[in-house]
Protein backbone atom coordinates (compact mmCIF):
# COMPACT_ATOMS: atom_id res chain seq x y z
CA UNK A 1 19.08 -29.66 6.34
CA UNK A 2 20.04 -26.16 6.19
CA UNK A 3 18.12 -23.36 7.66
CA UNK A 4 17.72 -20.06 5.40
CA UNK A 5 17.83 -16.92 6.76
CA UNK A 6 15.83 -14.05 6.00
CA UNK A 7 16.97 -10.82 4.87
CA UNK A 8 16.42 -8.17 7.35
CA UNK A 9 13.98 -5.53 5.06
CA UNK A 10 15.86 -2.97 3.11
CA UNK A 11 13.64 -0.23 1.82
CA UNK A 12 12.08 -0.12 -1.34
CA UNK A 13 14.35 2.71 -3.57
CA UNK A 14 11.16 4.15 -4.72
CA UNK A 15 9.95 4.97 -1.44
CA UNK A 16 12.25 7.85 -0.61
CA UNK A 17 10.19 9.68 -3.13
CA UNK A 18 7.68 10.03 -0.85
CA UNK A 19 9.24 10.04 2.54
CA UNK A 20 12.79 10.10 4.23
CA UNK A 21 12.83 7.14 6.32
CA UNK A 22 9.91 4.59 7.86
CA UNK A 23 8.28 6.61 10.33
CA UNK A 24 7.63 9.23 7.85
CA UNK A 25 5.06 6.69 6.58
CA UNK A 26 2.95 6.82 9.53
CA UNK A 27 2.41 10.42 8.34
CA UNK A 28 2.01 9.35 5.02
CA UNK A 29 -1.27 7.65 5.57
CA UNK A 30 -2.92 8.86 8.49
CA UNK A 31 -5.47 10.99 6.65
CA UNK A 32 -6.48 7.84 4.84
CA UNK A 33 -9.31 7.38 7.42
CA UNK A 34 -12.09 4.93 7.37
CA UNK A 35 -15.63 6.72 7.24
CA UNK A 36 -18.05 5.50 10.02
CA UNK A 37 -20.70 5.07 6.92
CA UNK A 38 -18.89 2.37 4.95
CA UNK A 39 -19.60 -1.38 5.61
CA UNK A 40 -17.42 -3.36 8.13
CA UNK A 41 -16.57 -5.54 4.58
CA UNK A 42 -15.30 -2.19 3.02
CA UNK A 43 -13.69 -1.25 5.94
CA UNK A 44 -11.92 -3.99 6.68
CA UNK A 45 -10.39 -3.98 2.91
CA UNK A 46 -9.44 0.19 3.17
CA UNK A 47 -7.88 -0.33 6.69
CA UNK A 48 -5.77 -3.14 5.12
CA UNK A 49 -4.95 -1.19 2.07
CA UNK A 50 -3.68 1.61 4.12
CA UNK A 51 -1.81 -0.94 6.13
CA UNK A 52 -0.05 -2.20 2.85
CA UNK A 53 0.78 1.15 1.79
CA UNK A 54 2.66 1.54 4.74
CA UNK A 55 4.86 -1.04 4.74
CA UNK A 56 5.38 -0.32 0.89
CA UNK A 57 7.88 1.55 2.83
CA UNK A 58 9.89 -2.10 2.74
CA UNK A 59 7.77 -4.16 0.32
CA UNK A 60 6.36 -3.74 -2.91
CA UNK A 61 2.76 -3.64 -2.09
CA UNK A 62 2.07 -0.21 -3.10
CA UNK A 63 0.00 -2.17 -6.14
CA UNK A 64 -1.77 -4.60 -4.07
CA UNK A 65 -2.48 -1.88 -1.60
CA UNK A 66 -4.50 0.07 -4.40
CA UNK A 67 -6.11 -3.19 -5.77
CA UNK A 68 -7.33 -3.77 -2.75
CA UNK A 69 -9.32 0.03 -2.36
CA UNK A 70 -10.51 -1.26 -5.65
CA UNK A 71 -12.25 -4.15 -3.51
CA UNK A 72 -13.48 -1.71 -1.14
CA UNK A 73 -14.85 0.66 -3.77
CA UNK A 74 -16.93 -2.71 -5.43
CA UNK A 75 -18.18 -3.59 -1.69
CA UNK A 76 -19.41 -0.41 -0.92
CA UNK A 77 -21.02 0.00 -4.80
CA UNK A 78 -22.99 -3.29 -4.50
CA UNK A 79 -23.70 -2.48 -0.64
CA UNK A 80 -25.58 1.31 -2.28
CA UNK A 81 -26.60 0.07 -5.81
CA UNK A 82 -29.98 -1.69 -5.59
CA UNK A 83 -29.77 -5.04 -8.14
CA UNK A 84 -26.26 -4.56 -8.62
CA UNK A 85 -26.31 -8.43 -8.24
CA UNK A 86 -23.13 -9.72 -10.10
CA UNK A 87 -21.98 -7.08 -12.54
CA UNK A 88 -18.44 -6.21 -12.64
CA UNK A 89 -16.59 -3.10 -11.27
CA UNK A 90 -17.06 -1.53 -14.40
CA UNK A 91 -20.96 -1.36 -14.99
CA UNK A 92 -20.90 -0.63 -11.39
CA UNK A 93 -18.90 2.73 -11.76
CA UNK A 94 -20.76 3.54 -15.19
């Protein structure tokens, strides 16, 4: 059996549009800050969103980074909408 190596991460091309190199992306996100207000569910999906976006630095997770704020945004809109029972994003937001 052979063993397979992993490539060491070489950055996304897109994300020098943003930012020069890596540590740039700590700068990048650290306004993206969890409000004290939001349920610990809601919170736990944003601070793994931002976490994402970061290492869309190496990885193409930019899109599952922002798919998962849309989580947090449905959490927190059935945590504040009374009988929001099992409607979908969409009649949420309306």
């Amino acid at each position: 059996m052979t063993t397979q190596h992993l490539q060491f991460p070489v950055p996304d091309e897109r994300a020098h549009y943003f930012v020069g190199q890596y540590a740039d992306m700590h700068d990048l996100v650290e306004d993206l800050v969890v409000p004290d207000a939001v349920p610990e569910a809601a919170a736990t999906v944003l601070r793994t969103a931002r976490e994402l976006l970061r290492q869309s630095y190496y990885y193409e997770f930019s899109t599952v980074a922002v798919m998962h704020s849309l989580i947090a945004v449905e959490i927190v809109l059935r945590d504040r909408i009374p009988g929001a029972g099992k409607k979908p994003l969409h009649q949420l937001i309306k």
